[in-house]
PDB file of N, CA and C in Angstrom:
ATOM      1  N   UNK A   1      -5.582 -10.453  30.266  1.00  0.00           N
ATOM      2  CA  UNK A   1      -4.841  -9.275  29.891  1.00  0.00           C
ATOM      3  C   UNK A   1      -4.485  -9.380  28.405  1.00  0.00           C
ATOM      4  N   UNK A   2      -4.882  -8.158  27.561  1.00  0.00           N
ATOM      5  CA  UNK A   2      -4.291  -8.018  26.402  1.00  0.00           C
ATOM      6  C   UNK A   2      -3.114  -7.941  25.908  1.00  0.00           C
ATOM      7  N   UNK A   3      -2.135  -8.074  24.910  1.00  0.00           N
ATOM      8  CA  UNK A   3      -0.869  -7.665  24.597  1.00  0.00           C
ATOM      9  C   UNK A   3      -0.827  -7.033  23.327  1.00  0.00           C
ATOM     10  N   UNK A   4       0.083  -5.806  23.218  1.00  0.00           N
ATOM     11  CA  UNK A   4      -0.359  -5.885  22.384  1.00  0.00           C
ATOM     12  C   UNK A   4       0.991  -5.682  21.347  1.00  0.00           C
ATOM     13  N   UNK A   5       1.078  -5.879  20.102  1.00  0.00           N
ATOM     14  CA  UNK A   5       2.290  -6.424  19.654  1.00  0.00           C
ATOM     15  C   UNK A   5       2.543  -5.435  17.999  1.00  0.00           C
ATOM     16  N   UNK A   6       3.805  -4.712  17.716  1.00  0.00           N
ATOM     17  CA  UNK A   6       3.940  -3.820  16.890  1.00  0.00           C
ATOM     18  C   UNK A   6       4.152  -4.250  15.944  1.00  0.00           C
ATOM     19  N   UNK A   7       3.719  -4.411  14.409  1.00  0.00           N
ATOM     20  CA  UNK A   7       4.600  -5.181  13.674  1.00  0.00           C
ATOM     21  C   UNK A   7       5.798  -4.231  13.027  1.00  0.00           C
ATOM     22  N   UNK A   8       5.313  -3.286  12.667  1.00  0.00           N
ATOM     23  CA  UNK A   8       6.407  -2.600  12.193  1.00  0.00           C
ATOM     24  C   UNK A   8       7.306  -1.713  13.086  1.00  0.00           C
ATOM     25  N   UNK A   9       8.574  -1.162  12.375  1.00  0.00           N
ATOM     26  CA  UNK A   9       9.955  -0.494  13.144  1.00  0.00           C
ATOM     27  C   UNK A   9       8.989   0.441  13.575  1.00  0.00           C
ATOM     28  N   UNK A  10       8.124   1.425  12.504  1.00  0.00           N
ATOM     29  CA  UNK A  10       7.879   2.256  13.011  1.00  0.00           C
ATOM     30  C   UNK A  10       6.307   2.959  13.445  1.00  0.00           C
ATOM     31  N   UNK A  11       6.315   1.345  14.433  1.00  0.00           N
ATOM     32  CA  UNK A  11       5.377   1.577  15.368  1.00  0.00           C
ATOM     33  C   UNK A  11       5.830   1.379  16.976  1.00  0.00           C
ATOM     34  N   UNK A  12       6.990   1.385  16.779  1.00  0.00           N
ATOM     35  CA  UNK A  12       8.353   1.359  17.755  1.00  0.00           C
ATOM     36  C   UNK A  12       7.898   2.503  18.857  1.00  0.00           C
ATOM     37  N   UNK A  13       7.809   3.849  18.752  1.00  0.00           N
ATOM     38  CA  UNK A  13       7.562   5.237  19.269  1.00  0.00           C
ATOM     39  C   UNK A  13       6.278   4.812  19.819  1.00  0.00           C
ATOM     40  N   UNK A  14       5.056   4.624  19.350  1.00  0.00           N
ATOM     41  CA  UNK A  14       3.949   4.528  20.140  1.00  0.00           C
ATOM     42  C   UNK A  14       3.996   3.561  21.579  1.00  0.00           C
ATOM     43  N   UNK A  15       4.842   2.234  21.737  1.00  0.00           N
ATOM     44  CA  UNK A  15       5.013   2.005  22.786  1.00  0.00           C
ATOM     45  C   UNK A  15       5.552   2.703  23.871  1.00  0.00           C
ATOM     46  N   UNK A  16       6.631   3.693  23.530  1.00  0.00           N
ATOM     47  CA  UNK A  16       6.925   4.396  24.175  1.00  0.00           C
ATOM     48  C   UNK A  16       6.104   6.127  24.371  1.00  0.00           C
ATOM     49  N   UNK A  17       5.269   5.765  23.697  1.00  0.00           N
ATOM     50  CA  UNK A  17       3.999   7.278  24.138  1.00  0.00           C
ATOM     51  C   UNK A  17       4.161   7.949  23.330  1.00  0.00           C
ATOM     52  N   UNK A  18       5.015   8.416  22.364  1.00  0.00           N
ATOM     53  CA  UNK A  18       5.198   8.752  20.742  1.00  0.00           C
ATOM     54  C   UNK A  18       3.884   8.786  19.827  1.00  0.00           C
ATOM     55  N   UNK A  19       3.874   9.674  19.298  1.00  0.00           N
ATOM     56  CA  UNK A  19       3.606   9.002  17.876  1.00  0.00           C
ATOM     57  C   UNK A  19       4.282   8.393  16.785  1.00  0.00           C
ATOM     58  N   UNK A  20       3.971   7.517  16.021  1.00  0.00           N
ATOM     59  CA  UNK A  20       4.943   6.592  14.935  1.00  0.00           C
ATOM     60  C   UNK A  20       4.610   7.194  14.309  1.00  0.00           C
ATOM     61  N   UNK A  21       5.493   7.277  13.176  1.00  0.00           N
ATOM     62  CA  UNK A  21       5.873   7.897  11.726  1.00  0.00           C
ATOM     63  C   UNK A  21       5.220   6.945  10.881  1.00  0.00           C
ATOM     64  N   UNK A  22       3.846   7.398  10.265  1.00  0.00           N
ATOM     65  CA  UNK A  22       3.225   6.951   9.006  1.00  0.00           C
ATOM     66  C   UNK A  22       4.263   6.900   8.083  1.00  0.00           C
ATOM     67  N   UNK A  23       3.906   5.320   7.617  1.00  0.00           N
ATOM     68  CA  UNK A  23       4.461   4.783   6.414  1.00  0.00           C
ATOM     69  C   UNK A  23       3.594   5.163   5.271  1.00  0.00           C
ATOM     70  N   UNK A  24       4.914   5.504   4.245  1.00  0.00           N
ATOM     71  CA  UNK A  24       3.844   5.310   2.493  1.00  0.00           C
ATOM     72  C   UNK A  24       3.868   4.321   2.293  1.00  0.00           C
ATOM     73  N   UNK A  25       2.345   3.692   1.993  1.00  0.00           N
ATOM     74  CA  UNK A  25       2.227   2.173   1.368  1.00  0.00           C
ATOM     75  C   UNK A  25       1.752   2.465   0.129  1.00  0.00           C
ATOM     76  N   UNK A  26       1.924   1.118  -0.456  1.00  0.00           N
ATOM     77  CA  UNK A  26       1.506   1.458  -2.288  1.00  0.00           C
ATOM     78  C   UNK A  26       0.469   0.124  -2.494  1.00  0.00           C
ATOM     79  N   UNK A  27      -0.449   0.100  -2.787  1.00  0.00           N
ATOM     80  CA  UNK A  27      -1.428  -1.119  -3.219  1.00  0.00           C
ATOM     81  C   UNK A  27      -1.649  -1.250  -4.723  1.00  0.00           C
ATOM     82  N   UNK A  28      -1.384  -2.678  -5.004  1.00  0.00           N
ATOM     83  CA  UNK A  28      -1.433  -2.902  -6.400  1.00  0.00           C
ATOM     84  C   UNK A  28      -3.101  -4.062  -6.380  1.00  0.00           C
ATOM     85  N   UNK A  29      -3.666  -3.265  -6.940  1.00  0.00           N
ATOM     86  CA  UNK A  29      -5.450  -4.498  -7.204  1.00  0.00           C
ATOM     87  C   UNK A  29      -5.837  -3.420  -6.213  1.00  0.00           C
ATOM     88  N   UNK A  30      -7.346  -2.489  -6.414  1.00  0.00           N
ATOM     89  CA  UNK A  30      -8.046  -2.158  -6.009  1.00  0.00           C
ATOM     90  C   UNK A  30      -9.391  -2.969  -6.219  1.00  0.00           C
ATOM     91  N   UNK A  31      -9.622  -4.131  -5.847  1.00  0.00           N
ATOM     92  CA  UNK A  31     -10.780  -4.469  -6.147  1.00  0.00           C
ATOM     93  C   UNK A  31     -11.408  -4.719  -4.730  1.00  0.00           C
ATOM     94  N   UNK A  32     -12.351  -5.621  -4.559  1.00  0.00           N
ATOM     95  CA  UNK A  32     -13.023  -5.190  -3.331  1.00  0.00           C
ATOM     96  C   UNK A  32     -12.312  -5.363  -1.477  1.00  0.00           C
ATOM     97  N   UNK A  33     -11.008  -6.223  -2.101  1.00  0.00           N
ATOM     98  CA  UNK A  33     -10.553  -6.126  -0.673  1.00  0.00           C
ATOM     99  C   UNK A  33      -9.063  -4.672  -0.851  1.00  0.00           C
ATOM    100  N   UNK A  34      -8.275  -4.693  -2.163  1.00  0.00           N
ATOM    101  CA  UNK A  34      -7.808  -3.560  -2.592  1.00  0.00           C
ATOM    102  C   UNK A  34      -8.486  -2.200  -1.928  1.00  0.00           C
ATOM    103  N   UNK A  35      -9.515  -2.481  -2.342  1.00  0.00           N
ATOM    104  CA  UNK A  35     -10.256  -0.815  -2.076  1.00  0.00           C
ATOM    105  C   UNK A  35     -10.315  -0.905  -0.079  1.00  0.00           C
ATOM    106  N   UNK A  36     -10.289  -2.136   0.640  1.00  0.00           N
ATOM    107  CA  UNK A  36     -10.823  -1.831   1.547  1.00  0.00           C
ATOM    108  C   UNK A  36      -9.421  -1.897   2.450  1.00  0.00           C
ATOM    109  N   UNK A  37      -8.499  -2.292   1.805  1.00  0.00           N
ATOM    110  CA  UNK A  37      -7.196  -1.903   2.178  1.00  0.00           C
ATOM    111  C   UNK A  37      -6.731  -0.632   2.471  1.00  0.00           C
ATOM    112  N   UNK A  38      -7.086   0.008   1.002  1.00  0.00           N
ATOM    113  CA  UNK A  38      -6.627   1.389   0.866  1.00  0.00           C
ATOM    114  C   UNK A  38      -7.352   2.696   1.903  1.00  0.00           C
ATOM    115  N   UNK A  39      -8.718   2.228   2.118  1.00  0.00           N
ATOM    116  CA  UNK A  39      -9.823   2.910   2.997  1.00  0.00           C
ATOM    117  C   UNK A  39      -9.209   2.993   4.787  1.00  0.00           C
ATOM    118  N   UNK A  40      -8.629   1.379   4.759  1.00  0.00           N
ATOM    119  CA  UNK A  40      -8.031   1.215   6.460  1.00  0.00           C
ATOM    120  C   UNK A  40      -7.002   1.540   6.321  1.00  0.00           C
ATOM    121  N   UNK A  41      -6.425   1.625   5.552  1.00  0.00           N
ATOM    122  CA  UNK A  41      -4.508   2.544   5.595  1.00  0.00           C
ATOM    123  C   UNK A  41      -5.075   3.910   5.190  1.00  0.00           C
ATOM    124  N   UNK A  42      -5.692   4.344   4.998  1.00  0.00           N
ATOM    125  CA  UNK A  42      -5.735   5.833   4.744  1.00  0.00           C
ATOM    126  C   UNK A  42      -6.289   6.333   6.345  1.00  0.00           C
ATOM    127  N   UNK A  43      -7.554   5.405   6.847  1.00  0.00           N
ATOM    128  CA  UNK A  43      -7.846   5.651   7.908  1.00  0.00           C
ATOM    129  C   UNK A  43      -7.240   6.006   8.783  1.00  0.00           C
ATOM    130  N   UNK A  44      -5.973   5.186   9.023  1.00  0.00           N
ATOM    131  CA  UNK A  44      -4.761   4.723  10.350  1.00  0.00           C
ATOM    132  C   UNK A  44      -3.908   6.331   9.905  1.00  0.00           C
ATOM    133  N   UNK A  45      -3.825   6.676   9.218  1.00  0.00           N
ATOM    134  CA  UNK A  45      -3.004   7.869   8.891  1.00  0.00           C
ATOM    135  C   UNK A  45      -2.216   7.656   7.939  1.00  0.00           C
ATOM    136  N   UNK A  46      -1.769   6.832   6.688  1.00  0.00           N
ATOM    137  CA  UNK A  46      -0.924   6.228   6.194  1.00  0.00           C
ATOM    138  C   UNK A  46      -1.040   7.057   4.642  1.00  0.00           C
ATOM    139  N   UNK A  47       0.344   7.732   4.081  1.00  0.00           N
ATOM    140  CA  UNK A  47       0.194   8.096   2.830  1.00  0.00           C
ATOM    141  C   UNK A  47      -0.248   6.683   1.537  1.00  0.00           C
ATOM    142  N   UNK A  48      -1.288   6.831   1.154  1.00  0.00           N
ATOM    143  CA  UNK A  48      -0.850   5.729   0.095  1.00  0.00           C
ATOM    144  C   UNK A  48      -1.321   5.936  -1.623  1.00  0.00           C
ATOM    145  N   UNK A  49      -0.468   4.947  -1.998  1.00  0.00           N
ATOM    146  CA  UNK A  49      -0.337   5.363  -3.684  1.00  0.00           C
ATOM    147  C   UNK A  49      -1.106   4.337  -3.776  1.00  0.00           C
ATOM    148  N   UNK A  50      -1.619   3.975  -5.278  1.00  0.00           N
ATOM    149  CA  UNK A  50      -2.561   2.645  -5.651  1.00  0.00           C
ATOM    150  C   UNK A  50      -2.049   2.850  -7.445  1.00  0.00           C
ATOM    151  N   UNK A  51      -2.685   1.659  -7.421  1.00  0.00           N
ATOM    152  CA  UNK A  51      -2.228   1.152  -8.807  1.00  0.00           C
ATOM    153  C   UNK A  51      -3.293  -0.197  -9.453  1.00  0.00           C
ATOM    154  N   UNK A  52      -4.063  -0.455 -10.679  1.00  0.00           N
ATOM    155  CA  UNK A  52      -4.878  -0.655 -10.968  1.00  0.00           C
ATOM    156  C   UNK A  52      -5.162  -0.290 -12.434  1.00  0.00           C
ATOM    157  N   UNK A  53      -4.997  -1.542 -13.463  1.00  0.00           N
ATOM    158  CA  UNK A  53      -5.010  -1.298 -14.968  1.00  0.00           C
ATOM    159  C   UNK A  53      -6.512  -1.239 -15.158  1.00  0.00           C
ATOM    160  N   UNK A  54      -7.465  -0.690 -14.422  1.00  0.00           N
ATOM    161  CA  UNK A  54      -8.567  -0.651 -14.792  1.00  0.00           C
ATOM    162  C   UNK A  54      -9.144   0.725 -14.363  1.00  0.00           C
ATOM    163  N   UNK A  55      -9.662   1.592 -14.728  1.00  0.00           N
ATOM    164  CA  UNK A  55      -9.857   3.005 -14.774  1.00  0.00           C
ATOM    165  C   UNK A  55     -11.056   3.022 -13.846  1.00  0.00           C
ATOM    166  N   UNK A  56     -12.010   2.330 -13.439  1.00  0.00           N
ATOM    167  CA  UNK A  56     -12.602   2.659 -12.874  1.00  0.00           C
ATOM    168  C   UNK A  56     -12.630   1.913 -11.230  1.00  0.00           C
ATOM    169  N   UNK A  57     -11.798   0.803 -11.353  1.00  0.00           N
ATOM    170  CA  UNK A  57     -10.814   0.469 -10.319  1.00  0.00           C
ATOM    171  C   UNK A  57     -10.019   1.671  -9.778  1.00  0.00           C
ATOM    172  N   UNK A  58      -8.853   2.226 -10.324  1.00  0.00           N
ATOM    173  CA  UNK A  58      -8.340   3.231 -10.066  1.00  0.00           C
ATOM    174  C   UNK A  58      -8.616   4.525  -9.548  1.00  0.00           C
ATOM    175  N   UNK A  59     -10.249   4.409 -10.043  1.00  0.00           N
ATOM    176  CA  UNK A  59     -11.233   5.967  -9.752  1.00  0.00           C
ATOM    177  C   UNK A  59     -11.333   5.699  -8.186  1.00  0.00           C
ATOM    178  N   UNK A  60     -11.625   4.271  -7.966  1.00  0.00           N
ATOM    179  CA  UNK A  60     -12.092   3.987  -6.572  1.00  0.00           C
ATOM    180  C   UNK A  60     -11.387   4.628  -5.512  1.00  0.00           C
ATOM    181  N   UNK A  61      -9.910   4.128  -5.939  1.00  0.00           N
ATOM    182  CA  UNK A  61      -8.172   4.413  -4.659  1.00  0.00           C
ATOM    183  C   UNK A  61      -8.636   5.822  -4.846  1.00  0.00           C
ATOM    184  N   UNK A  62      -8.540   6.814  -5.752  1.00  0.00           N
ATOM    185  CA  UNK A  62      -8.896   8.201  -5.737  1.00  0.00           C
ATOM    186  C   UNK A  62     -10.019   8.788  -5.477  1.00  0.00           C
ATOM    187  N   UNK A  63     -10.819   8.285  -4.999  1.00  0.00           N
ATOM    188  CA  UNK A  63     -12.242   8.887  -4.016  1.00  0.00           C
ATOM    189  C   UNK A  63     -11.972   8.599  -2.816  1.00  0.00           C
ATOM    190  N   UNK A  64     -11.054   7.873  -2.512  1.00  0.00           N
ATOM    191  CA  UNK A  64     -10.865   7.553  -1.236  1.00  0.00           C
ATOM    192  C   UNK A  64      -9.846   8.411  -0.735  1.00  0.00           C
ATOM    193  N   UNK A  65      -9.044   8.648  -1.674  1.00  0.00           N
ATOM    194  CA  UNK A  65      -7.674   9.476  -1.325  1.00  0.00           C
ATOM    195  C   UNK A  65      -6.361   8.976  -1.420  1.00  0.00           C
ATOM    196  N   UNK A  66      -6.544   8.203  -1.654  1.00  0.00           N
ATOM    197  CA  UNK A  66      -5.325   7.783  -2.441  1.00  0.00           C
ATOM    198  C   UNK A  66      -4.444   8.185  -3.908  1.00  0.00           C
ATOM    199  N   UNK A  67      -2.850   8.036  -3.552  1.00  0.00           N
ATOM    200  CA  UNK A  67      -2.668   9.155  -5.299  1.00  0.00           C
ATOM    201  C   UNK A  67      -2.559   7.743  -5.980  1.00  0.00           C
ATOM    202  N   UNK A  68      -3.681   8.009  -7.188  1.00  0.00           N
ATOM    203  CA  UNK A  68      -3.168   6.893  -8.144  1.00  0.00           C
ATOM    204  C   UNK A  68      -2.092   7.048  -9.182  1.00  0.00           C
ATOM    205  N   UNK A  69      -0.917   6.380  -9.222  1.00  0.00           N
ATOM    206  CA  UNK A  69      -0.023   6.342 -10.832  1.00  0.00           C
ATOM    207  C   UNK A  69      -0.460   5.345 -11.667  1.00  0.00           C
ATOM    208  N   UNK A  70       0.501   5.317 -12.333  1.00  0.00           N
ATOM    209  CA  UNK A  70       0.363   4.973 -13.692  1.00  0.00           C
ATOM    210  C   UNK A  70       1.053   3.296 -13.821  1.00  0.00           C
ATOM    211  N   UNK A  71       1.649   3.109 -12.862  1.00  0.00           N
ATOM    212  CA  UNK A  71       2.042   1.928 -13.360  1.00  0.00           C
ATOM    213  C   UNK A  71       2.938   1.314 -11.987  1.00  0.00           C
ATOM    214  N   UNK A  72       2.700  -0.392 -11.688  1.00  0.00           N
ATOM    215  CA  UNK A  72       3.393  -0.536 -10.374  1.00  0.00           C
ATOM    216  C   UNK A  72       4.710  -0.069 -10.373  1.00  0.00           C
ATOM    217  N   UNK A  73       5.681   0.123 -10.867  1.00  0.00           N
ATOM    218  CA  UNK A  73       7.218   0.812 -11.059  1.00  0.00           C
ATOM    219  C   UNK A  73       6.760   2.036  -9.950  1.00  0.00           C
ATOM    220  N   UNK A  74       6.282   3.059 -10.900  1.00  0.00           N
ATOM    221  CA  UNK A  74       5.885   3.978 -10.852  1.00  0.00           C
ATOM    222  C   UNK A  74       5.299   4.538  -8.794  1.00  0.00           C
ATOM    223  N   UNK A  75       4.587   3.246  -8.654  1.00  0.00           N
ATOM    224  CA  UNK A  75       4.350   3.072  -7.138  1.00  0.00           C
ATOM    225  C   UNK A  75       5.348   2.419  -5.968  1.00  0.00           C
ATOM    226  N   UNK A  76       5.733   1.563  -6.852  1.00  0.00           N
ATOM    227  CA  UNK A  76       7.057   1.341  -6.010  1.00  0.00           C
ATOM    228  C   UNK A  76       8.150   2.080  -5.583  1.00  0.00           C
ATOM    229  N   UNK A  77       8.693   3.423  -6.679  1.00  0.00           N
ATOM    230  CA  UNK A  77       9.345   4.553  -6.214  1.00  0.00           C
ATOM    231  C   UNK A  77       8.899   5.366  -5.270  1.00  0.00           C
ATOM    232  N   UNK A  78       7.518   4.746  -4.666  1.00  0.00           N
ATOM    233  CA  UNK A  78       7.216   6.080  -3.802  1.00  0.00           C
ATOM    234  C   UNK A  78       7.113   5.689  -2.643  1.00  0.00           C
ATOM    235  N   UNK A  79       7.222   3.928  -2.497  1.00  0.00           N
ATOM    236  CA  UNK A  79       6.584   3.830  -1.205  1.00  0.00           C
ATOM    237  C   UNK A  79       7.444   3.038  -0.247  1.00  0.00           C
ATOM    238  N   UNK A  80       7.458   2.341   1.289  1.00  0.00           N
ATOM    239  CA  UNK A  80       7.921   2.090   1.848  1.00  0.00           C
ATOM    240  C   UNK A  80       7.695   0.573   1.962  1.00  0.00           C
ATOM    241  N   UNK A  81       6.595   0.223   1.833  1.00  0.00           N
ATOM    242  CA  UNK A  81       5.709  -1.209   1.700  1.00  0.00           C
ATOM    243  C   UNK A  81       4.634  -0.957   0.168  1.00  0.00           C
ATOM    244  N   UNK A  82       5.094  -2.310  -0.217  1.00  0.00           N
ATOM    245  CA  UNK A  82       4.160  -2.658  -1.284  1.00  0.00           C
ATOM    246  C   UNK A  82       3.188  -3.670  -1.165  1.00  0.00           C
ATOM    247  N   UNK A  83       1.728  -3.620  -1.468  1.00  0.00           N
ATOM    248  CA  UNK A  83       1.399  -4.619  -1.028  1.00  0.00           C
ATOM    249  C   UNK A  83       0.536  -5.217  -2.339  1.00  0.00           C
ATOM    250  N   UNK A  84       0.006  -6.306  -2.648  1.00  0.00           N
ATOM    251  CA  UNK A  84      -0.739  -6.684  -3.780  1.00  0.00           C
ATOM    252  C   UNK A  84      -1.763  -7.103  -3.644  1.00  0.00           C
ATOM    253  N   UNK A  85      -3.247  -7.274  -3.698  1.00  0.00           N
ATOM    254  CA  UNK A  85      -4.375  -7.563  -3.734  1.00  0.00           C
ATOM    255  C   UNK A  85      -4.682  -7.621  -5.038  1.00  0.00           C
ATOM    256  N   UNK A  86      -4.359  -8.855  -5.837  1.00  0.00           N
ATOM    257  CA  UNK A  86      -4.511  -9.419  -7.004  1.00  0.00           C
ATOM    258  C   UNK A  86      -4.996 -10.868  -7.371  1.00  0.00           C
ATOM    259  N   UNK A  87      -6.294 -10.916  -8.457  1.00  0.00           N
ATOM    260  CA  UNK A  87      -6.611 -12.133  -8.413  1.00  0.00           C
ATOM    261  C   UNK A  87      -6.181 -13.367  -8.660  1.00  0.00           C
ATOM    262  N   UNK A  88      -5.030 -13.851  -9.307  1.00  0.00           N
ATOM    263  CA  UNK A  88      -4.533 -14.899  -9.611  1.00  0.00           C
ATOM    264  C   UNK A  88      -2.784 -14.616  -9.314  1.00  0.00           C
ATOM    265  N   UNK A  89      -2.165 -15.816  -9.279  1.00  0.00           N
ATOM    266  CA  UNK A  89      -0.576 -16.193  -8.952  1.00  0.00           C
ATOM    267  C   UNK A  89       0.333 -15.350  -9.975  1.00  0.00           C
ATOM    268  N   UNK A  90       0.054 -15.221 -11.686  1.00  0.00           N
ATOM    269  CA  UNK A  90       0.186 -14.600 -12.728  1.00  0.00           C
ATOM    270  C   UNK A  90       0.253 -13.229 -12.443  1.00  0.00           C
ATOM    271  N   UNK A  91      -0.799 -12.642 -11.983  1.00  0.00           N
ATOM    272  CA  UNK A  91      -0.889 -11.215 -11.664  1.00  0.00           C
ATOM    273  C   UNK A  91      -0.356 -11.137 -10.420  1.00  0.00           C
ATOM    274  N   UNK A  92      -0.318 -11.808  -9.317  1.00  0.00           N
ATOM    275  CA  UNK A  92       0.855 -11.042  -8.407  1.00  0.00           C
ATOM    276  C   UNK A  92       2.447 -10.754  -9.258  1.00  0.00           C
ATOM    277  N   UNK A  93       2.617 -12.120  -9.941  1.00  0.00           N
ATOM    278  CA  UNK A  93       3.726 -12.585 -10.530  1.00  0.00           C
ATOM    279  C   UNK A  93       4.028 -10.796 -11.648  1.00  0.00           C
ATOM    280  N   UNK A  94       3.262 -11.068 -12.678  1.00  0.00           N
ATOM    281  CA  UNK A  94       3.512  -9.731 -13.548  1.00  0.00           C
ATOM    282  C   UNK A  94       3.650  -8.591 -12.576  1.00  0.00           C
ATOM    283  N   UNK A  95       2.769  -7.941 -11.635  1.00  0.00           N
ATOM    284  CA  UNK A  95       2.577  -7.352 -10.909  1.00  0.00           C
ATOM    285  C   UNK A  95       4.143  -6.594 -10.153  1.00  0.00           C
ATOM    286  N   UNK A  96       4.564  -7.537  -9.611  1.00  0.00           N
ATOM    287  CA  UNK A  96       6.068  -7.820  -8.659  1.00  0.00           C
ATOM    288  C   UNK A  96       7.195  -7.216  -9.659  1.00  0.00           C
ATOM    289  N   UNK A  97       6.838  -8.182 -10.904  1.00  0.00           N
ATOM    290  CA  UNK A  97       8.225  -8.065 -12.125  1.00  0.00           C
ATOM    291  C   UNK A  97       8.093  -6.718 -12.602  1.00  0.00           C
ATOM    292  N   UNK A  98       6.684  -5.964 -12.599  1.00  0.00           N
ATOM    293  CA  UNK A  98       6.924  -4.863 -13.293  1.00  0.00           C
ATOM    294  C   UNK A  98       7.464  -3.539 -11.809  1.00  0.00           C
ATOM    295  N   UNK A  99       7.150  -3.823 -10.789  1.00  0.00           N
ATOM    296  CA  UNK A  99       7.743  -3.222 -10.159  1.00  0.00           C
ATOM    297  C   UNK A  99       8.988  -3.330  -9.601  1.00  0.00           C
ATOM    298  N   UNK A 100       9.488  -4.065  -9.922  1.00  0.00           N
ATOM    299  CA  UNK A 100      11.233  -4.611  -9.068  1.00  0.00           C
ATOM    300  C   UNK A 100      11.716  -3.464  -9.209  1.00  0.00           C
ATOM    301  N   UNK A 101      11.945  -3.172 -10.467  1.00  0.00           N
ATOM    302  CA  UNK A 101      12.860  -1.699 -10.688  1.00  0.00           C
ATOM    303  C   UNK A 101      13.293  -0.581  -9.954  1.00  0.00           C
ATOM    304  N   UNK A 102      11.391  -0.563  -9.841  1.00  0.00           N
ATOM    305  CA  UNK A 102      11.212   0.905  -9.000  1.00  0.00           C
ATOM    306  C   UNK A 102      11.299   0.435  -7.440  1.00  0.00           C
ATOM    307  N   UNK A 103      11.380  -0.729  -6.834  1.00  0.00           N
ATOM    308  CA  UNK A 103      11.714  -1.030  -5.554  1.00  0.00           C
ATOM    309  C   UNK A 103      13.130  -0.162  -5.189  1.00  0.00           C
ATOM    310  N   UNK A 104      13.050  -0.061  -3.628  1.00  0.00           N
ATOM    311  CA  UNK A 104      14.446   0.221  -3.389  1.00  0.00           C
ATOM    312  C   UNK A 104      15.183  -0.667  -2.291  1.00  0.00           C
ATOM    313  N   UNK A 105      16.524  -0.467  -2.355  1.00  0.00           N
ATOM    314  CA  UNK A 105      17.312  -1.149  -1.809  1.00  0.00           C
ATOM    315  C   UNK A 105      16.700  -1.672  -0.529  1.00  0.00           C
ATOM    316  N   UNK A 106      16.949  -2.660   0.119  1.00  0.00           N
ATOM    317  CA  UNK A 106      16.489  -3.267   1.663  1.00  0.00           C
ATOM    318  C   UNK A 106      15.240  -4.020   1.816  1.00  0.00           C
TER     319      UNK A 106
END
């Protein structure tokens, strides 16, 4: 027998026969697992923002459907979960610091 297990609050409702309330997620690094992030959260129903100092990185999140901004701050004001797909410790690190701001409380 399978189990099967929710991670988030608000996948709470679907156990009970609901539909759950899509989260906005925000992805920082569109590169090849970035992009395939953004493809399976868009899939699942999920609003998401992206973010990506490289323009044709960025083109990617936006063929897919994703809204791209301008800067992680900028994505962090919009979303509920942030997530990072970035190549080195440095760039999560810069990454995080430039968004704290725009994080919100909790």
């Amino acid at each position: 027998m399978t189990k099967t297990r929710f991670v988030f609050k608000t996948h709470q409702k679907r156990i009970r026969g609901g539909i759950p309330k899509m989260a906005k997620v925000g992805v920082m690094g569109i590169g090849q697992m970035g992009k395939g992030m953004v493809k399976n959260l868009l899939k699942a129903g999920h609003v998401v923002y992206a973010y990506d100092p490289f323009p044709q990185a960025a083109d990617r999140a936006k063929e897919l459907g994703a809204t791209v901004l301008g800067s992680p701050k900028e994505v962090a004001e919009q979303v509920d979960f942030l997530l990072a797909s970035l190549p080195t410790t440095k760039a999560v690190s810069d990454a995080v610091t430039a968004a704290l701001p725009g994080m919100k409380p909790g």
